[in-house]
Protein backbone atom coordinates (compact mmCIF):
# COMPACT_ATOMS: atom_id res chain seq x y z
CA UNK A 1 0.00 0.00 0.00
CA UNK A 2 1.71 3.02 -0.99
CA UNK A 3 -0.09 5.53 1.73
CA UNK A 4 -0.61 4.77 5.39
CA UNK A 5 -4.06 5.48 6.64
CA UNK A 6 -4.68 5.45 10.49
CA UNK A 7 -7.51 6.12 12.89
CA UNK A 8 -6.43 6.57 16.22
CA UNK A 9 -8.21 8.08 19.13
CA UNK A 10 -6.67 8.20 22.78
CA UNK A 11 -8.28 9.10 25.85
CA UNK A 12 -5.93 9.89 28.66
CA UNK A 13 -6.26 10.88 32.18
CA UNK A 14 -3.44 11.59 34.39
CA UNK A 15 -3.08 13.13 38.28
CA UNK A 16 -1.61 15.83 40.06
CA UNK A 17 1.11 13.82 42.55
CA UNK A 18 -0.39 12.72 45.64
CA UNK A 19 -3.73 14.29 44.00
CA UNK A 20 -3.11 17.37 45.34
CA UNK A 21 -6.04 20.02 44.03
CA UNK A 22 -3.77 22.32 42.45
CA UNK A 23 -5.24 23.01 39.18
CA UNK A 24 -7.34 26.19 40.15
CA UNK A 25 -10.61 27.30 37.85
CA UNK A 26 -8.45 30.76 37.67
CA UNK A 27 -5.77 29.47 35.34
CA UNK A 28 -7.01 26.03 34.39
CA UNK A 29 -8.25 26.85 30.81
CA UNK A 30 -4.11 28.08 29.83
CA UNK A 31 -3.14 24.90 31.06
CA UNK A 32 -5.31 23.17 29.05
CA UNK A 33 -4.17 25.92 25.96
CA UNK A 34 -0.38 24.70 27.16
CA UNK A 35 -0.66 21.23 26.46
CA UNK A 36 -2.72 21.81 23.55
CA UNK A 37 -0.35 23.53 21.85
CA UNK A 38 2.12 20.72 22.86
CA UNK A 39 -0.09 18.03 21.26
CA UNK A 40 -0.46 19.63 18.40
CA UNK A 41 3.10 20.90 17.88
CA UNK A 42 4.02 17.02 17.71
CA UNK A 43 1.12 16.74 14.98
CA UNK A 44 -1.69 14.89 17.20
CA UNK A 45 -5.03 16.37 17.28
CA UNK A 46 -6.63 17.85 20.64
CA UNK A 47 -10.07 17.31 20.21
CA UNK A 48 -10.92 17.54 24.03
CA UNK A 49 -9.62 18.40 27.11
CA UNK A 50 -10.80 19.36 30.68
CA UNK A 51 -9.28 19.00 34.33
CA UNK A 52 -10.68 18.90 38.50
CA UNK A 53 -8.20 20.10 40.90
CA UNK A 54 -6.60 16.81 41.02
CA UNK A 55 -6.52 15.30 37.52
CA UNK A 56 -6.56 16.06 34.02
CA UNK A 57 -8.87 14.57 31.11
CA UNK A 58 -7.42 14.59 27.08
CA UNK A 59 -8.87 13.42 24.12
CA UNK A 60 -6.66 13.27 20.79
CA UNK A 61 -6.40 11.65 17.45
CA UNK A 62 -2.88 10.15 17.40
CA UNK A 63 -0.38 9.95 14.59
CA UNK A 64 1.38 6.89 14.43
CA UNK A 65 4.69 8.38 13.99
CA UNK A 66 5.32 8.81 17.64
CA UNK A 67 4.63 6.56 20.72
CA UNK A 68 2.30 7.37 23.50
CA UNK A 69 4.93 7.02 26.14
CA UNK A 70 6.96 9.72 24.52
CA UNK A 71 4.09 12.03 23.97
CA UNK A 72 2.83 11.65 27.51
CA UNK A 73 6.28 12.27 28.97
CA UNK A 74 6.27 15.44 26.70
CA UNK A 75 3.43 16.19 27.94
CA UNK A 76 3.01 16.35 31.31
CA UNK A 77 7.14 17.06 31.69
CA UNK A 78 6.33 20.21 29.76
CA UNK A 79 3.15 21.74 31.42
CA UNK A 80 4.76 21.01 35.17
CA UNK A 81 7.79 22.98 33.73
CA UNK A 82 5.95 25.76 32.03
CA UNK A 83 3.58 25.88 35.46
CA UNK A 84 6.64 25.95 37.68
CA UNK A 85 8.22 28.88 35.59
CA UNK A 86 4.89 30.89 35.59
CA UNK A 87 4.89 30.36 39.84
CA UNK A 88 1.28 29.50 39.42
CA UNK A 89 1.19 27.00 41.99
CA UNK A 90 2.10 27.90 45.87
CA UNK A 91 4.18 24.52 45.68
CA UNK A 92 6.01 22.55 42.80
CA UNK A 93 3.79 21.34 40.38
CA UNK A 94 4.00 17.99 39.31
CA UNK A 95 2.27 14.72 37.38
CA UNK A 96 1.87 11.75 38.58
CA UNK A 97 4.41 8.86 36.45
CA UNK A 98 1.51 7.48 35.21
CA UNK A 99 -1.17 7.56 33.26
CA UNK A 100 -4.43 5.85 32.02
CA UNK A 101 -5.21 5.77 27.72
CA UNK A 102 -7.99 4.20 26.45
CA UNK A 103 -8.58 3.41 22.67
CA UNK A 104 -12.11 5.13 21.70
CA UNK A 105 -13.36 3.91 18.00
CA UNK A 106 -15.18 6.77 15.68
CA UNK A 107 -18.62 6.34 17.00
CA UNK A 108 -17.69 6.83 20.73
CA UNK A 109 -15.61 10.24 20.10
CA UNK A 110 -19.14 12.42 20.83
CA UNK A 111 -19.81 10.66 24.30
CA UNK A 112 -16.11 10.66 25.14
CA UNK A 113 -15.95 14.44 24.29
CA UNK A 114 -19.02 15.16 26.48
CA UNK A 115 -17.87 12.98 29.76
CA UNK A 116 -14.49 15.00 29.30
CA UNK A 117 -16.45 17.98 29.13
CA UNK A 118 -18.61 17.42 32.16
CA UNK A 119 -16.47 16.57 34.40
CA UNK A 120 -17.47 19.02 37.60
CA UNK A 121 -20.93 17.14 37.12
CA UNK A 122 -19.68 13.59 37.18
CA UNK A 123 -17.20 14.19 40.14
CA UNK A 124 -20.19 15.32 42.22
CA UNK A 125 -20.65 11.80 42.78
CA UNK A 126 -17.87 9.77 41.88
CA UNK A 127 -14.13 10.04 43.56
CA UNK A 128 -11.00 10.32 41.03
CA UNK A 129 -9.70 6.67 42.22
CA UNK A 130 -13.71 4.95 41.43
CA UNK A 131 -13.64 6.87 38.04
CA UNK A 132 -10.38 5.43 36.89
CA UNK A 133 -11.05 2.05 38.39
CA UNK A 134 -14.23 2.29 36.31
CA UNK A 135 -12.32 3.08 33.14
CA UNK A 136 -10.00 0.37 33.98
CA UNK A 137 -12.44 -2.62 34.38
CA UNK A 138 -14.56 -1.36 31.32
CA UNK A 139 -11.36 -2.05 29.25
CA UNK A 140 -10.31 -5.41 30.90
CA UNK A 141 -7.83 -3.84 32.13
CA UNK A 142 -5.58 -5.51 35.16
CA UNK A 143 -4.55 -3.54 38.07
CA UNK A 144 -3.04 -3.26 41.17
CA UNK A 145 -5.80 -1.48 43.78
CA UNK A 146 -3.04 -0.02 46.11
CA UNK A 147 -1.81 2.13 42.34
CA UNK A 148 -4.95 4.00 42.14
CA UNK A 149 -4.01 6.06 45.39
């Protein structure tokens, strides 16, 4: 085949280290600008994004010429380091090592896009750990319960 044609959609969620609730409503939306300039400067394609004080939701059509790993570290190396410069936090901001990424096929992109985008209405009821265990066991996913603190 002479062309390579992919369809690739991650959603990722990541946390704040020891979940501290430092992403404030004041300066939330240019840290979601931040690392959607980063995602698209390494040719990916934000289509959603959204964060609570403790964690951070991304949707993203993926190009297959870079691995997730490598865009995550990017990522989340990048925004603590442009947070730390702009002294936004009253401590040193950082991620969490890891991360969750789920595969989402073409028809679940508009649901995906609106659970990222209501995410102060879903966390009135459900805790950061029992969303991404819910994400987790949805996928098939194994675990270790003692990770998801």
């Amino acid at each position: 085949m002479p062309n390579t044609y992919t369809q690739i959609h991650i959603h990722c969620i990541f946390a704040v280290k020891y979940r501290l609730a430092l992403i404030a409503k004041e300066w939330k939306d240019r840290l979601h600008q931040y690392i959607t300039g980063i995602v698209q400067n390494h040719e990916h394609k934000m289509i959603s994004i959204n964060s609570m004080p403790d964690h951070l939701h991304m949707l993203f059509g993926m190009r297959p010429t870079q691995s997730l790993s490598n865009l995550m570290q990017i990522v989340k190396g990048d925004s603590s380091e442009w947070l730390n410069d702009q002294k936004i936090t009253p401590v040193t901001f950082r991620w969490q090592e890891g991360y969750g990424a789920f595969s989402i096929g073409v028809s679940g992109i508009d649901d995906t896009t609106k659970y990222i985008q209501n995410q102060a209405e879903h966390h009135r009821n459900v805790t950061f750990k029992e969303e991404l265990e819910t994400f987790l066991k949805k996928h098939a996913m194994e675990y270790v319960e003692q990770d998801l603190d």
